[in-house]
N, C-alpha and C. Protein backbone atom coordinates (compact mmCIF):
# COMPACT_ATOMS: atom_id res chain seq x y z
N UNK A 1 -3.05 -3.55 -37.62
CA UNK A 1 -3.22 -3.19 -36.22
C UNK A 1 -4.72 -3.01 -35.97
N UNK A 2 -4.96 -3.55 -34.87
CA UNK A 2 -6.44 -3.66 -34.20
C UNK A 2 -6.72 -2.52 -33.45
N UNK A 3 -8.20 -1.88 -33.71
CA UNK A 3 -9.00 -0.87 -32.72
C UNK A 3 -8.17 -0.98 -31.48
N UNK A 4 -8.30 -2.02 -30.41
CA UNK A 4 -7.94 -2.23 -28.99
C UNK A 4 -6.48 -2.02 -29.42
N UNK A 5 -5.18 -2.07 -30.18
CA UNK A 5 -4.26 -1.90 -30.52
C UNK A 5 -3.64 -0.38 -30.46
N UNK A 6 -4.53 0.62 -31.28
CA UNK A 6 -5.05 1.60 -31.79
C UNK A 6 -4.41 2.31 -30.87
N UNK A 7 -5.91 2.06 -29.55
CA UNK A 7 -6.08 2.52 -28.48
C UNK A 7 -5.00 2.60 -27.74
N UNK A 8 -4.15 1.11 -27.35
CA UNK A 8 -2.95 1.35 -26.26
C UNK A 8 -2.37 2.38 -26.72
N UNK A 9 -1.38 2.17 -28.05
CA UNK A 9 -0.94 2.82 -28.39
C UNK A 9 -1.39 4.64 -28.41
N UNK A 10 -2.24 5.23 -28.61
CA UNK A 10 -2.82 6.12 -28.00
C UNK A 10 -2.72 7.28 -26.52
N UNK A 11 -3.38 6.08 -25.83
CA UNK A 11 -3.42 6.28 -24.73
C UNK A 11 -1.57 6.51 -24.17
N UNK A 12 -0.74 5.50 -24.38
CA UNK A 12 0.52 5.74 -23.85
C UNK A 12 1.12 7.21 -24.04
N UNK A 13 0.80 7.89 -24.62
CA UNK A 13 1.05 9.46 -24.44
C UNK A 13 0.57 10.05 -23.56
N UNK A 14 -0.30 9.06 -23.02
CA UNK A 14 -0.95 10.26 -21.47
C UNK A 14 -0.85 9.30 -20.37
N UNK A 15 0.47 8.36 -20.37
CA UNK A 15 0.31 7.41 -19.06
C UNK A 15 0.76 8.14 -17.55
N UNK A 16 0.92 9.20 -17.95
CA UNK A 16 0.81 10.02 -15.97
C UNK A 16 -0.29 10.74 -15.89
N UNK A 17 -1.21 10.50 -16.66
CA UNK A 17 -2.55 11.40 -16.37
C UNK A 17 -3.77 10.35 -16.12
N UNK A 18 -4.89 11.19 -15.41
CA UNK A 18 -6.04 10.23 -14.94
C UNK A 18 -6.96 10.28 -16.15
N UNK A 19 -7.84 9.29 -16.41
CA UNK A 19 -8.41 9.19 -17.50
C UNK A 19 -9.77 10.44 -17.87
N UNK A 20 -10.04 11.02 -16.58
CA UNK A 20 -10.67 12.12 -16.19
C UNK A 20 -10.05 13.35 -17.45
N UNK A 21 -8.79 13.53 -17.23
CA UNK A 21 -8.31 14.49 -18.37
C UNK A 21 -7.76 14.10 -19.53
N UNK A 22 -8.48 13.04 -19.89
CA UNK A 22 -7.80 12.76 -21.48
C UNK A 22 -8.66 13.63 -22.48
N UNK A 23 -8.15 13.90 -23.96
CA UNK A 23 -9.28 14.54 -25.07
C UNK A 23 -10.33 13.39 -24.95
N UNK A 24 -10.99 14.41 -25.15
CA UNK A 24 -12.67 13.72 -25.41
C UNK A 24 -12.87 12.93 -26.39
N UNK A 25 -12.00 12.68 -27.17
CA UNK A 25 -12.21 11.42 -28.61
C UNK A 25 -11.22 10.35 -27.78
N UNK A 26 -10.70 10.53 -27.15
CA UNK A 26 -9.63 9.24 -26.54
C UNK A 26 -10.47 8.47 -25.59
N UNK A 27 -11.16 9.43 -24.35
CA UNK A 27 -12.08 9.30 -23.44
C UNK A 27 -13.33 8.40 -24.02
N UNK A 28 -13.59 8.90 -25.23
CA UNK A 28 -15.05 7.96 -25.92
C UNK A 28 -14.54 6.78 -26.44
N UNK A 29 -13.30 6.64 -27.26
CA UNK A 29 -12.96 5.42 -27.46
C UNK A 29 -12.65 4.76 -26.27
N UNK A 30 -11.99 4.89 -25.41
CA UNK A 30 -11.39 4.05 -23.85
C UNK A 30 -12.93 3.66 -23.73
N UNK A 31 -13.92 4.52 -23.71
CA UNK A 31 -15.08 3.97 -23.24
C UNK A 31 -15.89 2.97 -23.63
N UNK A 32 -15.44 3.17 -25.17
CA UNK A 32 -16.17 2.14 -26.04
C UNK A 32 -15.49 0.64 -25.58
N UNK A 33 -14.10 0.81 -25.52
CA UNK A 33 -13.35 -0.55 -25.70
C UNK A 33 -13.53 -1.11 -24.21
N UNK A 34 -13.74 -0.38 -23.05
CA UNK A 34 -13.94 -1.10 -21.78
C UNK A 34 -15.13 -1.40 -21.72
N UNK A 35 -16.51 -0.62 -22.30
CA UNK A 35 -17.65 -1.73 -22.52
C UNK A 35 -17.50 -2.83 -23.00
N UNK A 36 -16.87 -2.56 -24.17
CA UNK A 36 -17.03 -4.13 -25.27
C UNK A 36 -15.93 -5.22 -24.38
N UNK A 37 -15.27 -4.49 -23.31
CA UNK A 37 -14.57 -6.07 -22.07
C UNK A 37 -15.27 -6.07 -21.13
N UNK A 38 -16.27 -5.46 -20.43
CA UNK A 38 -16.83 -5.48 -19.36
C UNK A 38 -16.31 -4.77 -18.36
N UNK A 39 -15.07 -3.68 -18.80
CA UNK A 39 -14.39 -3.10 -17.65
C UNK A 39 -15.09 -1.75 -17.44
N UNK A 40 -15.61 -1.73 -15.91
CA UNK A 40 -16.21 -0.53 -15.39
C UNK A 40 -15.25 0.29 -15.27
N UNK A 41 -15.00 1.65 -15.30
CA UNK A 41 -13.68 2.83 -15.68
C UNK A 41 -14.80 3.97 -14.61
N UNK A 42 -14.44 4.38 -13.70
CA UNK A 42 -15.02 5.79 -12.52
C UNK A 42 -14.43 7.39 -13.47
N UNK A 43 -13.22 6.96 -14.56
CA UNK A 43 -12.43 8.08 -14.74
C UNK A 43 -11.38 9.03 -14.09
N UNK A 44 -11.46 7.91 -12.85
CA UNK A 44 -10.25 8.63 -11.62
C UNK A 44 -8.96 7.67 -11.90
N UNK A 45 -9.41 6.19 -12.53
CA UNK A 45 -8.35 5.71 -12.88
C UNK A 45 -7.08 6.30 -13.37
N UNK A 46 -5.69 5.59 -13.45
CA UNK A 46 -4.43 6.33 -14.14
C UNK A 46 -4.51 5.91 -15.43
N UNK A 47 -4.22 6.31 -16.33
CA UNK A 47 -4.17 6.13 -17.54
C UNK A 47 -3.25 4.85 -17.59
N UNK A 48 -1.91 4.96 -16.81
CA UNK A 48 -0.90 3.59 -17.29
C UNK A 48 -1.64 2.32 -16.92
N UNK A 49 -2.56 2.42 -15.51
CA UNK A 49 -2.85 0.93 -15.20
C UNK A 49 -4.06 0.70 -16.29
N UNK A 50 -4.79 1.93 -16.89
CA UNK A 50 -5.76 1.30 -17.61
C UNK A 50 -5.19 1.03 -19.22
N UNK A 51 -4.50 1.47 -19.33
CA UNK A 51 -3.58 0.58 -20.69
C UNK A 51 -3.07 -0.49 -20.55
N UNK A 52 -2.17 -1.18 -18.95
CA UNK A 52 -1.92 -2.30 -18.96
C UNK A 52 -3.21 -3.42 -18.63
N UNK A 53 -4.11 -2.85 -18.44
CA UNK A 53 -5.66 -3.87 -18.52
C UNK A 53 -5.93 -4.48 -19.51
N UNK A 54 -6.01 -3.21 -20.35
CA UNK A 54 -6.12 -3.35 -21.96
C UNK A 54 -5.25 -4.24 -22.69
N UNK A 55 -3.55 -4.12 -22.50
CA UNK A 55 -2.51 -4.46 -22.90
C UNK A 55 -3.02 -6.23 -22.64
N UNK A 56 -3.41 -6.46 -21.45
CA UNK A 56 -3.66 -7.60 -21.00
C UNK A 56 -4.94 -8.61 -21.91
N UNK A 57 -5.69 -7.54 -21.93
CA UNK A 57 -7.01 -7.37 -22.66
C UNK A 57 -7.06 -8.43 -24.48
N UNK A 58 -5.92 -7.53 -24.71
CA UNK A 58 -5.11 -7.39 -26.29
C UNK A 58 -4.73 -8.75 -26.35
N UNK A 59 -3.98 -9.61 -25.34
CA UNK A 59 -3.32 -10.47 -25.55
C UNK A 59 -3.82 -11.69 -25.11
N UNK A 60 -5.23 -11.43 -24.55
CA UNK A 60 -6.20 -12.82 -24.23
C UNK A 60 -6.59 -12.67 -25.38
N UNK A 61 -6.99 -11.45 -26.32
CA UNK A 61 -8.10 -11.76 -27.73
C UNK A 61 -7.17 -12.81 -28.82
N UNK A 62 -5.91 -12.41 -28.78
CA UNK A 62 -5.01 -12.23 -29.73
C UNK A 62 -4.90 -13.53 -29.71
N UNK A 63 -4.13 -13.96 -28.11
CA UNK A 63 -3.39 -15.17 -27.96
C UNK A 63 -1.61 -14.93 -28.46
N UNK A 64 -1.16 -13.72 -28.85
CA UNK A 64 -0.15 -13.42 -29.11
C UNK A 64 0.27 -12.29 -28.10
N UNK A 65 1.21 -12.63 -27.36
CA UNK A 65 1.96 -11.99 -26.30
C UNK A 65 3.15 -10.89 -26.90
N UNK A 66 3.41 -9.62 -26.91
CA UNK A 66 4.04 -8.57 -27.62
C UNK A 66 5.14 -8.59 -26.37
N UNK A 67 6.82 -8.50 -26.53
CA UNK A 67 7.23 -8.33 -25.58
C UNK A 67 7.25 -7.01 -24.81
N UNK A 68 6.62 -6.07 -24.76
CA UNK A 68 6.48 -5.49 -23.64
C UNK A 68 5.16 -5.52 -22.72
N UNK A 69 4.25 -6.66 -22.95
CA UNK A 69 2.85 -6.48 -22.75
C UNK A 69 2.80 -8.13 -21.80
N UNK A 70 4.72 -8.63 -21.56
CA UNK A 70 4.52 -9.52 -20.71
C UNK A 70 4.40 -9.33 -18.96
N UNK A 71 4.76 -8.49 -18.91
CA UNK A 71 3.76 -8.23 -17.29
C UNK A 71 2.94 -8.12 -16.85
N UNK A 72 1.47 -7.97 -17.71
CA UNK A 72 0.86 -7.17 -17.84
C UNK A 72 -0.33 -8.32 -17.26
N UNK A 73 -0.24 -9.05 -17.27
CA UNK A 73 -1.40 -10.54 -16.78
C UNK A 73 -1.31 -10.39 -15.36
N UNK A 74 -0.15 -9.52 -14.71
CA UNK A 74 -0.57 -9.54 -13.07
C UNK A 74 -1.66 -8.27 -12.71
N UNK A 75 -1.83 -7.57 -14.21
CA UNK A 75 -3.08 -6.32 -13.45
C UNK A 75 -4.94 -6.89 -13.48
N UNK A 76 -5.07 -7.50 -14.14
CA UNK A 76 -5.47 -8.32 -14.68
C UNK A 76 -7.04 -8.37 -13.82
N UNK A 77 -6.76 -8.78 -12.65
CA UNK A 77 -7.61 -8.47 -11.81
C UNK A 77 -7.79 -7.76 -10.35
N UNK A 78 -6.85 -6.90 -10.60
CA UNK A 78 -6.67 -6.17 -9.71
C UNK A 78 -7.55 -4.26 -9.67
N UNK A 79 -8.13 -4.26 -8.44
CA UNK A 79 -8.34 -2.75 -8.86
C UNK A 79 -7.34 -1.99 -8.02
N UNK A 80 -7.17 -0.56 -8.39
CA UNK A 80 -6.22 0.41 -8.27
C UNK A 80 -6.68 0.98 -7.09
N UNK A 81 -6.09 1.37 -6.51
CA UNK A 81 -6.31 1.81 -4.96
C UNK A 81 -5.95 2.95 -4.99
């Protein structure tokens, strides 16, 4: 299992919370891994849509699609309102 792997997995324990209140070691990794994609994060984001970014993220590097991570190409380029 991969860092960006790591991470979803992670993060899915806090998918009703904003990324504003995650622990501070979760918060620095999310941060690390949306630099290294180019994804700008304010921290008001929800935690679920920024895992399915990621999820999305995971499966352009990979090229291997996980079945629950097939929806996940419609967040893709969308921002959260």
């Amino acid at each position: 299992m991969n860092t960006l792997d790591n991470l979803i997995d992670s993060l899915l324990a806090f998918e009703t919370q904003r990324i504003q209140d995650l622990p501070v070691e979760l918060k620095q990794a999310l941060k690390l891994e949306a630099d290294r994609h180019g994804l700008v994060l304010t921290g008001h984001e929800s935690v679920d849509f920024v895992t399915k970014r990621l999820c999305w993220l995971a499966t352009e590097e990979t090229g291997q699609v996980e079945p629950n991570q097939l929806d996940f190409g419609q967040y893709a380029n969308l921002d959260e309102s």
